[in-house]
Protein backbone atom coordinates (compact mmCIF):
# COMPACT_ATOMS: atom_id res chain seq x y z
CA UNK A 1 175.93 -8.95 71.25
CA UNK A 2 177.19 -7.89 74.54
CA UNK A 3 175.91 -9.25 77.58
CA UNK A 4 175.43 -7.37 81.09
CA UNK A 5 177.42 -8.64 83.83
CA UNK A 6 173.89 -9.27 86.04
CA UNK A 7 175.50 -9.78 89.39
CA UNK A 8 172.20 -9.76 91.53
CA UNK A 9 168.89 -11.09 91.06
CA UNK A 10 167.44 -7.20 91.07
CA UNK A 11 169.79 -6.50 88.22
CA UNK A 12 168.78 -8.93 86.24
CA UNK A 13 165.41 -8.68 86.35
CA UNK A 14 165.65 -5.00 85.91
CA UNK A 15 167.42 -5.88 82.78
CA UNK A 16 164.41 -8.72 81.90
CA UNK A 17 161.76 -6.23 82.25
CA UNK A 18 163.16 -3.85 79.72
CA UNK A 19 162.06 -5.25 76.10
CA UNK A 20 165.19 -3.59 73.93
CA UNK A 21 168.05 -4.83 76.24
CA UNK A 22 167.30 -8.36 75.00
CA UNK A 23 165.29 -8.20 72.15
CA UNK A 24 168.39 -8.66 69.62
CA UNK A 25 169.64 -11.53 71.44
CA UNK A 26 166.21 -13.47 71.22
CA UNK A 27 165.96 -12.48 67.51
CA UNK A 28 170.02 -13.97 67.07
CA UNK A 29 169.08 -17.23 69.03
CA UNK A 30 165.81 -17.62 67.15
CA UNK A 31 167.54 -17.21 64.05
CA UNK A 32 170.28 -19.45 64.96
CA UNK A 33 167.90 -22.10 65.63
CA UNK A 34 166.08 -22.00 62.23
CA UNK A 35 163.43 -19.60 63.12
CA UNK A 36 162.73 -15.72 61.65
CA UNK A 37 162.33 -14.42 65.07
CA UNK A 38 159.88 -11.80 63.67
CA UNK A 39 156.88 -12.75 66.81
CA UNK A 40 158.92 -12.95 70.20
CA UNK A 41 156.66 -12.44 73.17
CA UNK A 42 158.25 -12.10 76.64
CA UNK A 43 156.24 -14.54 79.59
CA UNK A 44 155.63 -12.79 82.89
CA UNK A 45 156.33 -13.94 85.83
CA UNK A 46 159.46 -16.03 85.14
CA UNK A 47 162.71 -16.66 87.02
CA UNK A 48 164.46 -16.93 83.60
CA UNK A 49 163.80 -15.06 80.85
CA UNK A 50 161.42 -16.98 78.90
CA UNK A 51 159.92 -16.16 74.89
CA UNK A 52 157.59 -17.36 73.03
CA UNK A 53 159.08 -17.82 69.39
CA UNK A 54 156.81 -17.33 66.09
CA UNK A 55 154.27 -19.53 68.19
CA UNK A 56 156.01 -22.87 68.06
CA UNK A 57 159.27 -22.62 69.65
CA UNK A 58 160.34 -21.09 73.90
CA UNK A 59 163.39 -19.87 74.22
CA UNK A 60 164.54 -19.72 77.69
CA UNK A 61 167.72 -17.37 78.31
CA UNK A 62 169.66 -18.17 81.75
CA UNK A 63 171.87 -15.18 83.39
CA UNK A 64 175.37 -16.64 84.51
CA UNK A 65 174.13 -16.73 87.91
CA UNK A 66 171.86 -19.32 87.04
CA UNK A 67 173.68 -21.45 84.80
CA UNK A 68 172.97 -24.41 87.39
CA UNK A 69 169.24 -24.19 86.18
CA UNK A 70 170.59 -24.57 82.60
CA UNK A 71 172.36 -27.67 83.20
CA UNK A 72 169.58 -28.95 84.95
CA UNK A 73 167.15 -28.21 82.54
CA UNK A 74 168.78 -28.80 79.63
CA UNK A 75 169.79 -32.43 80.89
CA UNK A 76 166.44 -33.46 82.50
CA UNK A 77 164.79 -32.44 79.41
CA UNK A 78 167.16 -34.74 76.87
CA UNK A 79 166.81 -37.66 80.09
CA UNK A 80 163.17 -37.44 80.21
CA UNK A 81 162.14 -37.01 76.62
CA UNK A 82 159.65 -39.55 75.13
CA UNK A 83 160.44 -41.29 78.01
CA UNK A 84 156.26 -40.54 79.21
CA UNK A 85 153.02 -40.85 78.52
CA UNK A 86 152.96 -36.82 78.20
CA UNK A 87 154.59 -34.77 75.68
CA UNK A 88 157.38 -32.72 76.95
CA UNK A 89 159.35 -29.96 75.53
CA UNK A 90 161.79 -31.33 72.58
CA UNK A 91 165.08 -29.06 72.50
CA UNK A 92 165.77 -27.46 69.46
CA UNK A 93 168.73 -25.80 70.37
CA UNK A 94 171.11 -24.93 72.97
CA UNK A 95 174.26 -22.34 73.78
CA UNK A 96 176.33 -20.12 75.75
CA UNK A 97 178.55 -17.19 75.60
CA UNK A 98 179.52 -14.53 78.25
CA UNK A 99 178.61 -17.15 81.59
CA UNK A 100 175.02 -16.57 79.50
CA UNK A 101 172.68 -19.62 78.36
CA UNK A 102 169.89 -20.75 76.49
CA UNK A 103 167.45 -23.76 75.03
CA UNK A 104 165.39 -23.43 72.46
CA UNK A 105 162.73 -25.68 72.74
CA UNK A 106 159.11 -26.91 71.34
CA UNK A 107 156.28 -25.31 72.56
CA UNK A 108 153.52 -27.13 74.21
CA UNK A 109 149.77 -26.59 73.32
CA UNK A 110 147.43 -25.59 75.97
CA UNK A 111 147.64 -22.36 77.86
CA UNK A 112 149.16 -21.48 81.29
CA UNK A 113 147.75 -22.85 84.13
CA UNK A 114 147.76 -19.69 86.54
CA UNK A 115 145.59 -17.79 83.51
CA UNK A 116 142.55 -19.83 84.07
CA UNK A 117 142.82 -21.64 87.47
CA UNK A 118 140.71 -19.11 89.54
CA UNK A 119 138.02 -19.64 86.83
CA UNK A 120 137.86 -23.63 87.18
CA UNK A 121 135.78 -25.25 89.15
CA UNK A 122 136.59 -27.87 92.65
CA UNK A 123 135.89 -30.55 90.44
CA UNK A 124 138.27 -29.20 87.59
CA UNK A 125 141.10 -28.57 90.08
CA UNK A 126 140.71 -32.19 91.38
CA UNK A 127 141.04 -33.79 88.47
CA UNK A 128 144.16 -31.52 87.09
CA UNK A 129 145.57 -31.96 90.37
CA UNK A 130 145.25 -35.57 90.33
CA UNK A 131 146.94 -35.46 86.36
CA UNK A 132 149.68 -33.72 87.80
CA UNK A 133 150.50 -36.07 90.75
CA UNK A 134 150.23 -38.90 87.96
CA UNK A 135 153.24 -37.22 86.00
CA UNK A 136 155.09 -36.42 89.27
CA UNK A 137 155.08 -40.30 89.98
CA UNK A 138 155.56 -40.96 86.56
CA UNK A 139 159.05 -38.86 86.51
CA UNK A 140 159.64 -40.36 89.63
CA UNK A 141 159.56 -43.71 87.83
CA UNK A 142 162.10 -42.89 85.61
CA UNK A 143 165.74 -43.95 86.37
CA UNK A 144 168.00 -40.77 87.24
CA UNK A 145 171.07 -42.19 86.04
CA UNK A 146 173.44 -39.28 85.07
CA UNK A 147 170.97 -36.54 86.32
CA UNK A 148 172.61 -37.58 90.19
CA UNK A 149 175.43 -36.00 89.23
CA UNK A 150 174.11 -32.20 88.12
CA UNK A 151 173.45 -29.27 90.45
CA UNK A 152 174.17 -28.44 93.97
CA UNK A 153 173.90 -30.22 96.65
CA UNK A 154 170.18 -30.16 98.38
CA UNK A 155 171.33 -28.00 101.10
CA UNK A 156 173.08 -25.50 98.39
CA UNK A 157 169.66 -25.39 96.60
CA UNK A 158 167.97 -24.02 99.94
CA UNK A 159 170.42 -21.70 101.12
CA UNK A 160 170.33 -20.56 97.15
CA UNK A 161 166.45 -20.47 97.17
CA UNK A 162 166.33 -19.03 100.43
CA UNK A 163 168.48 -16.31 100.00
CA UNK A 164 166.62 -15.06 96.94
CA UNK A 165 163.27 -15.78 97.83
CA UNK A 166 161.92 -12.41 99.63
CA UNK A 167 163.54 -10.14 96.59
CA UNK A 168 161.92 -12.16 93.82
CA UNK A 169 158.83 -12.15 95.54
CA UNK A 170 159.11 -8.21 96.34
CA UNK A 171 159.69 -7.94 92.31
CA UNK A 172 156.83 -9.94 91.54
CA UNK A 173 154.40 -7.83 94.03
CA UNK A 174 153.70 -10.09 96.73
CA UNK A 175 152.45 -8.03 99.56
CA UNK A 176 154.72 -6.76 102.49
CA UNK A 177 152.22 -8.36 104.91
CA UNK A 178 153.03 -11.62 103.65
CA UNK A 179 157.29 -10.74 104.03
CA UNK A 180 159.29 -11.77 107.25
């Protein structure tokens, strides 16, 4: 399969958004990784693009221009796996070709936070909000060793984030009032 050359952020999510111009590359990485491939559902509102996989498996597929996140990802995962008290993704499978990358990995049960948070209650926020500061200090806990050594710089990140940030949220529909 041949890859686009996505040189821009807009180009690559124009790319994400259309269904066929990946849809043979999910099925060849499912398939690669043991699974049929015959159920892929795209998420929304993703930087990457990201699939469920016959209901048990993500696959997660990186454009060259963020093959940083892969790294990242890929390594923090391995680093941090059974390493808490919460169950984290397991990676199934990883690759690359073209500057292009992917995990497969397990699938978590639950659903996605941002599809039922406006229908919790204060009380039910609280106490997920309090779970999730609990994990943050309990990643925090856990020695970095190699991990120090991955990604850009801090200040690279922000110039990175910073220069992306007001097309990304333009593609996902965030109001022009809310733009510089």
């Amino acid at each position: 399969i041949n890859l686009p050359a996505c040189l821009t952020v807009a180009t690559f999510d124009a790319w994400r958004d259309e269904r066929n111009n990946w849809e043979e590359l999910a099925r060849n990485i499912a398939q690669s990784a043991g699974f049929s491939g015959t159920d892929i559902v795209a998420f929304g509102e993703s930087t990457n693009l990201v699939i469920a996989l016959d209901g048990s498996a993500i696959i997660k597929i990186f454009p060259p221009f963020y093959h940083d996140q892969f790294v990242s990802e890929r390594a923090a995962l391995q680093h941090l796996d059974g390493k808490l008290t919460i169950t984290t993704p397991h990676i199934i499978n990883s690759g690359e070709q073209d500057g292009w990358s992917w995990i497969v990995m397990s699938k978590l049960q639950g659903v996605v936070g941002s599809a039922v948070w406006s229908q919790l209650s204060s009380d039910e926020m609280s106490v997920i909000l309090h779970d999730v500061g609990r994990v943050i200090a309990e990643v925090h806990s856990v020695s970095p060793d190699e991990l120090t050594q991955i990604g850009s710089s801090w200040p690279e990140f922000i110039r990175d984030q910073s220069r992306h940030c007001v097309e990304r949220h333009r593609h996902q529909g965030l109001s022009e009032r809310f733009m510089p």
